[in-house]
C-alpha atoms as a PDB file:
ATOM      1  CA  UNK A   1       2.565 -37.270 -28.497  1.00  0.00           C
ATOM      2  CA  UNK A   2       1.027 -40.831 -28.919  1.00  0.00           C
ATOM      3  CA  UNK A   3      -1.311 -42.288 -27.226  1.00  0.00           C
ATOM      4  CA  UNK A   4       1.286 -45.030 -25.902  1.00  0.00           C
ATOM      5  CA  UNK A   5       3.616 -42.291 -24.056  1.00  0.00           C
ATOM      6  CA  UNK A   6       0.697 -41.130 -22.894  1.00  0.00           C
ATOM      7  CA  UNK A   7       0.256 -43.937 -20.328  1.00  0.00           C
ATOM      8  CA  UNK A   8       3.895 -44.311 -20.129  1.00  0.00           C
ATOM      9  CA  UNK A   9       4.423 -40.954 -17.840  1.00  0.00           C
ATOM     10  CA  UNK A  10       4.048 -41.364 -14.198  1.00  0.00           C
ATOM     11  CA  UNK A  11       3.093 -37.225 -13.912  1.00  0.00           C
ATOM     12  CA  UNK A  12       1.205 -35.072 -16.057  1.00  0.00           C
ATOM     13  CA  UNK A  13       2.553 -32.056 -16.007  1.00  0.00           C
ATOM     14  CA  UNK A  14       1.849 -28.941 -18.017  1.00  0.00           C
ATOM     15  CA  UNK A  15       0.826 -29.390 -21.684  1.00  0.00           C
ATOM     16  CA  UNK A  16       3.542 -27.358 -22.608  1.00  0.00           C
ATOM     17  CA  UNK A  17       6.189 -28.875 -20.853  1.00  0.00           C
ATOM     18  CA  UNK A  18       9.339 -28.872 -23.324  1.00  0.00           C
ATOM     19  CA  UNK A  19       9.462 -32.678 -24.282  1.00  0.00           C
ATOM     20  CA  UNK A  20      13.295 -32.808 -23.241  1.00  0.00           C
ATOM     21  CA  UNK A  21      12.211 -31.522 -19.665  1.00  0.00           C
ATOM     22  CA  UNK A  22       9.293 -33.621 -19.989  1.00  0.00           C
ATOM     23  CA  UNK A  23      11.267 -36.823 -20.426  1.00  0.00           C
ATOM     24  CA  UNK A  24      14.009 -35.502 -17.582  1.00  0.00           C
ATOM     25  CA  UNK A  25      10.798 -35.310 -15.482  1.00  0.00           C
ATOM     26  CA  UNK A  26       9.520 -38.792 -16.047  1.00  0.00           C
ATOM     27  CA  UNK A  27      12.840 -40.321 -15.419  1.00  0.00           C
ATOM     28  CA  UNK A  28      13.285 -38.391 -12.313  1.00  0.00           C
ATOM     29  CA  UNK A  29       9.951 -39.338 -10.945  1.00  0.00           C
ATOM     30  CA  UNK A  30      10.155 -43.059 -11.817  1.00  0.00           C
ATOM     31  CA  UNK A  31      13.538 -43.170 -10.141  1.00  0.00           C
ATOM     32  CA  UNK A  32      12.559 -41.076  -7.056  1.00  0.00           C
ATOM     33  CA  UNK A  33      11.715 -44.052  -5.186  1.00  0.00           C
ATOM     34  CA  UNK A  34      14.242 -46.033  -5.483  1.00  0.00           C
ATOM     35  CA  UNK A  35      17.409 -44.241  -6.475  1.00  0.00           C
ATOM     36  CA  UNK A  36      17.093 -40.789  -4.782  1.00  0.00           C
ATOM     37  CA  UNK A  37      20.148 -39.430  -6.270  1.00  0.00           C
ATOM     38  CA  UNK A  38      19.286 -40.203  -9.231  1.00  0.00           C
ATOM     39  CA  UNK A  39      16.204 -38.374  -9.035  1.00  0.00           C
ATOM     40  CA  UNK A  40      17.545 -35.455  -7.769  1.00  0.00           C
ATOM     41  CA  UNK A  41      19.880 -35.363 -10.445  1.00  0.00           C
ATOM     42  CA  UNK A  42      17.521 -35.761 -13.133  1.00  0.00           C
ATOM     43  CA  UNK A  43      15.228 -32.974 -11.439  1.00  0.00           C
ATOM     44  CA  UNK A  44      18.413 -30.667 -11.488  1.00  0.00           C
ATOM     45  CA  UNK A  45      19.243 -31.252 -15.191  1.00  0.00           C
ATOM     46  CA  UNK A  46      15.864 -30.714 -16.212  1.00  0.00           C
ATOM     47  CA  UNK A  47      15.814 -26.984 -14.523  1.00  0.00           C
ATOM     48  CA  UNK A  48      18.969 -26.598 -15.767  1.00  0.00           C
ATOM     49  CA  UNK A  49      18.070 -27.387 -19.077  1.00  0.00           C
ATOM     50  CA  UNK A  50      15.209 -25.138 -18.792  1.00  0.00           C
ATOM     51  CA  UNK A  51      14.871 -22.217 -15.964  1.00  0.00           C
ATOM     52  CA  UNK A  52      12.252 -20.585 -16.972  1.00  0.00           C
ATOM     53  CA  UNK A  53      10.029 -23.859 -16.526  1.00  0.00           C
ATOM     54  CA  UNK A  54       8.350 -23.339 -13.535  1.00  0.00           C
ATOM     55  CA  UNK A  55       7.283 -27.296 -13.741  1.00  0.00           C
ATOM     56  CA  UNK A  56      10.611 -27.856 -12.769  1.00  0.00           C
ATOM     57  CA  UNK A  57      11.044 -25.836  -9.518  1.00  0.00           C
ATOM     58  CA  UNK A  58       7.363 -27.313  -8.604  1.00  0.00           C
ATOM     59  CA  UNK A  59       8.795 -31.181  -8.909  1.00  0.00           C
ATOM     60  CA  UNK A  60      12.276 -30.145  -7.080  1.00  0.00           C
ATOM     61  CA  UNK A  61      10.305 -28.550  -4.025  1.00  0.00           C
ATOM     62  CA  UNK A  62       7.726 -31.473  -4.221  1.00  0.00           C
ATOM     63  CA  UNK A  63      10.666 -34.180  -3.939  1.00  0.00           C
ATOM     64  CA  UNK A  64      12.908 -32.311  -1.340  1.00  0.00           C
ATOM     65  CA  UNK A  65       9.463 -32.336   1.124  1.00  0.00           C
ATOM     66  CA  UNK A  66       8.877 -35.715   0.851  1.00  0.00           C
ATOM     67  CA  UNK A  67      12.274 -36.645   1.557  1.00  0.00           C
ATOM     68  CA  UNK A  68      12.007 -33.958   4.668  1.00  0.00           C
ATOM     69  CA  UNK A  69      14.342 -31.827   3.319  1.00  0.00           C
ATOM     70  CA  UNK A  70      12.720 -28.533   4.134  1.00  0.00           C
ATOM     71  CA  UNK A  71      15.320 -26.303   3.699  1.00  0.00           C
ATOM     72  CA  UNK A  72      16.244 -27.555   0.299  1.00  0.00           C
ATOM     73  CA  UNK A  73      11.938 -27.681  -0.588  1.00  0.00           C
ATOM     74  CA  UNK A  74      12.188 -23.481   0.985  1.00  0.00           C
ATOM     75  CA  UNK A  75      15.072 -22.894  -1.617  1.00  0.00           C
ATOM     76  CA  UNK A  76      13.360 -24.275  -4.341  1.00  0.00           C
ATOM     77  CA  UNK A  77       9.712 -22.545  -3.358  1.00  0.00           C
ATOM     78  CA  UNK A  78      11.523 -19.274  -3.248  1.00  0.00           C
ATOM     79  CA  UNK A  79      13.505 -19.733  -6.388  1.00  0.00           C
ATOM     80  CA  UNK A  80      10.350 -20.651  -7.831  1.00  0.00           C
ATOM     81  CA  UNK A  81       8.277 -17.613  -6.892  1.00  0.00           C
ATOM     82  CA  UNK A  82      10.758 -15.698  -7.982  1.00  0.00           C
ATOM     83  CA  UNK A  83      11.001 -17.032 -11.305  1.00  0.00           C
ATOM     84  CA  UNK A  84       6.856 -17.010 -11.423  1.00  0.00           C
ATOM     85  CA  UNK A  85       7.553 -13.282 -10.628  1.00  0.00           C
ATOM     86  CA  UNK A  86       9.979 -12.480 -13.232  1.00  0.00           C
ATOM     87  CA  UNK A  87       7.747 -14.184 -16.085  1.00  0.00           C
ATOM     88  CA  UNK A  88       4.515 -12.353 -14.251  1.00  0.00           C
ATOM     89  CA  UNK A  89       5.798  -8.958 -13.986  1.00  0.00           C
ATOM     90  CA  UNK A  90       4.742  -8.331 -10.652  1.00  0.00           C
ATOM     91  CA  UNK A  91       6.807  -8.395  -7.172  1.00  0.00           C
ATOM     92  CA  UNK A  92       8.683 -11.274  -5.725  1.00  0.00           C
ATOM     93  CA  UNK A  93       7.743 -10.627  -2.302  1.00  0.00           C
ATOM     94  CA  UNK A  94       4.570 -11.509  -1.203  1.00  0.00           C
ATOM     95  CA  UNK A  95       4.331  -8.566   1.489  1.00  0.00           C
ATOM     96  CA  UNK A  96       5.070  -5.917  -0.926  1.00  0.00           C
ATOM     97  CA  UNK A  97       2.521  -7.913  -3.733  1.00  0.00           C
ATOM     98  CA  UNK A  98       0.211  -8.394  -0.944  1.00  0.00           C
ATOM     99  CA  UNK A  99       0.131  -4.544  -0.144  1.00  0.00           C
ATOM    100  CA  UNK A 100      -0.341  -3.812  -4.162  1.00  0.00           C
ATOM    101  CA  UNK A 101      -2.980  -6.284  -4.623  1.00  0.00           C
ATOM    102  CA  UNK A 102      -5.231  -3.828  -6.207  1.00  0.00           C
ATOM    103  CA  UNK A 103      -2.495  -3.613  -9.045  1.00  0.00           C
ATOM    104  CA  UNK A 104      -2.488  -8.138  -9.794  1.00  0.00           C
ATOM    105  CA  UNK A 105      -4.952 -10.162 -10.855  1.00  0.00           C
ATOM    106  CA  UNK A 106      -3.654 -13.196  -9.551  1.00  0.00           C
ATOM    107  CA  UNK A 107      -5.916 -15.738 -11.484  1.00  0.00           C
ATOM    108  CA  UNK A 108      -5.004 -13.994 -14.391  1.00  0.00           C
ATOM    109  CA  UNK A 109      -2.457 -16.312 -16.230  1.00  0.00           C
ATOM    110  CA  UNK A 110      -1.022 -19.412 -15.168  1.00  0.00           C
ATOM    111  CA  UNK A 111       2.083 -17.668 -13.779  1.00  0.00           C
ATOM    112  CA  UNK A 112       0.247 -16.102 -10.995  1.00  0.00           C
ATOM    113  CA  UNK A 113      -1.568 -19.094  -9.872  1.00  0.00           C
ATOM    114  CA  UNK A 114       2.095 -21.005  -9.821  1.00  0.00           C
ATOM    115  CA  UNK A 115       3.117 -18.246  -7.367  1.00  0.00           C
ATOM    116  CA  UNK A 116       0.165 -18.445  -5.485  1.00  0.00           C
ATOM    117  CA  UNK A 117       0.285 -22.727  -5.398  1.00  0.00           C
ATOM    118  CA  UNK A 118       3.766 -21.984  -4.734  1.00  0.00           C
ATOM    119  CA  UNK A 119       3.126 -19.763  -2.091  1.00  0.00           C
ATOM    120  CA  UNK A 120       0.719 -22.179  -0.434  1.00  0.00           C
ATOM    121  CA  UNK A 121       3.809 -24.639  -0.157  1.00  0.00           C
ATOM    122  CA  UNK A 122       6.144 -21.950   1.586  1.00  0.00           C
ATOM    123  CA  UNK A 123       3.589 -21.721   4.355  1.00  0.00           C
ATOM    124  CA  UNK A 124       3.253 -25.310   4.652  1.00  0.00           C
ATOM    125  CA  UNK A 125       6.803 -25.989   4.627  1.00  0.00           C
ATOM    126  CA  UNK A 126       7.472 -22.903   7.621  1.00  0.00           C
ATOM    127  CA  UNK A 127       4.743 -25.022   9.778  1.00  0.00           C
ATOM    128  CA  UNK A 128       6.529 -28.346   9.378  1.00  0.00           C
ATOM    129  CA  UNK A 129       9.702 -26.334  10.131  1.00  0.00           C
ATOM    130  CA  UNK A 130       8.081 -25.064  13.226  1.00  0.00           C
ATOM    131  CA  UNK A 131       8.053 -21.321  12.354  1.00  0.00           C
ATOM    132  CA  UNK A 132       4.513 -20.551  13.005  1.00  0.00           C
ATOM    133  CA  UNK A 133       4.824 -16.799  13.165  1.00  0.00           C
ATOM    134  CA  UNK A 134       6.185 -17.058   9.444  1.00  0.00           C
ATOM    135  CA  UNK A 135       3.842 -19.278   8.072  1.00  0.00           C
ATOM    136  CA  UNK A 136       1.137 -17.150   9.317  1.00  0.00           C
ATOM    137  CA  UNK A 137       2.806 -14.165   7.683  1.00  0.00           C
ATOM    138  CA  UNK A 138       2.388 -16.379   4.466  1.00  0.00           C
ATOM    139  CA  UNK A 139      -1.094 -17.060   4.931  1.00  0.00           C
ATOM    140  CA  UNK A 140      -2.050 -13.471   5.802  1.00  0.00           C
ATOM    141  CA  UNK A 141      -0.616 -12.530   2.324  1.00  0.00           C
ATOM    142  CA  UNK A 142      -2.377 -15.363   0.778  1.00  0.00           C
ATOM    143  CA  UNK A 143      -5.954 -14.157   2.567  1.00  0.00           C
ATOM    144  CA  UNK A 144      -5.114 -10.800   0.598  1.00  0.00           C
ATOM    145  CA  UNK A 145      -4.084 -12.404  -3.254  1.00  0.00           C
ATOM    146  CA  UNK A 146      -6.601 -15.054  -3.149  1.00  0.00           C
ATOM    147  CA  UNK A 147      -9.639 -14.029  -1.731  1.00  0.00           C
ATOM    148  CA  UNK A 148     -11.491 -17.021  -4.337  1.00  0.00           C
ATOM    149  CA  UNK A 149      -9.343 -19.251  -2.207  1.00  0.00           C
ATOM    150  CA  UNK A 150      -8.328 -21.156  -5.664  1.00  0.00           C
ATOM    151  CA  UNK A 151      -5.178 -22.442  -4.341  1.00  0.00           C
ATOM    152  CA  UNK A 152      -6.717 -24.143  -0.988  1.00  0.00           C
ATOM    153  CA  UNK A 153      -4.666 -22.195   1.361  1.00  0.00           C
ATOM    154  CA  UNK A 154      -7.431 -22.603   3.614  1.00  0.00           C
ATOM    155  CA  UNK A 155      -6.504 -25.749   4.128  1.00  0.00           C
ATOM    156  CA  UNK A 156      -3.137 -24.526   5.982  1.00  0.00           C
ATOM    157  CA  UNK A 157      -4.755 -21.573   7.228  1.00  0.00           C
ATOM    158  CA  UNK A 158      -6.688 -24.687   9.334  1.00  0.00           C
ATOM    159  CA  UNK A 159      -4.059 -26.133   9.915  1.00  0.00           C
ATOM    160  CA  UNK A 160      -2.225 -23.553  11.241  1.00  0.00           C
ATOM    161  CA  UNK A 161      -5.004 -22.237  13.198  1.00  0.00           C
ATOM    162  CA  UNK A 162      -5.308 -25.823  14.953  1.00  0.00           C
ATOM    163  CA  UNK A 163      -1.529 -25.721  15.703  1.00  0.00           C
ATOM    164  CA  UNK A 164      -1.676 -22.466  17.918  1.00  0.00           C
ATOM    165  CA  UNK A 165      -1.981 -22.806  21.470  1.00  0.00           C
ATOM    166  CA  UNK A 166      -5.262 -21.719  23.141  1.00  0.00           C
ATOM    167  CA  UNK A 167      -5.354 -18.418  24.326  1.00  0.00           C
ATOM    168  CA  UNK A 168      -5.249 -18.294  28.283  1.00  0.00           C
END
């Protein structure tokens, strides 16, 4: 890559980003402003063109939020942690990974901290949905798989905490 395209991308995303996903992510993110379809289009073809990039799930759940399409962001979060799953070897569901977190060393490999980052944005998007009890299922599980607190959960953990209503 040249210093030029360097500067030319809006988003840095992973150095190993496949440079045909990489340039589907660019375009996507330069029209997602402006010409939302468009955007979303570009965002599909790019996981389309490569599912096992978990870039890809990351800018789809990322754009659906800010549009305030939670549903569509949940879908994407939960395809994406499953994905991160499949490539980690380790279970999808963050109960059952939570209860074997003995057996996964979370900060082990780039894969893991997706799920957990991913993870993070699950809870987030179950408070703005108004689920409270769920998100703080989420954030229980997080307490358990990231005890170093490297994804910032804490931040939503405060969050939610501030949300509940004062005991009587």
């Amino acid at each position: 890559m040249t210093p030029r395209l360097i500067f030319e991308e809006r988003v840095l995303f992973s150095p190993n980003l496949p440079e045909a996903v990489n340039q589907l992510l660019q375009q996507a993110v330069a029209a997602s402003h402006a010409e939302k379809p468009l955007a979303e289009k570009l965002f599909k073809q790019a996981q389309q063109l490569d599912p096992n990039c978990l870039q890809t799930y990351f800018a789809l759940y990322k754009f659906y939020f800010y549009q305030g399409r939670l549903q569509e962001a949940e879908r994407e979060v939960l395809a994406g942690l499953d994905q991160a799953a499949r490539q980690g070897n380790f279970p999808a569901d963050f109960r059952q990974l939570a209860g074997q977190a003995g057996e996964w060393d979370m900060y082990a490999s780039d894969t893991a901290l997706f799920y957990l980052y991913t993870l993070k944005a699950l809870a987030f998007i179950k408070l703005r949905q108004d689920l409270a009890d769920e998100a703080r299922a989420v954030l229980a599980a997080m307490a358990v798989l990231d005890p170093q607190d490297k994804s910032g959960a804490s931040v939503i953990m405060q969050l939610s905490a501030a949300l509940e209503p004062e005991a009587a």
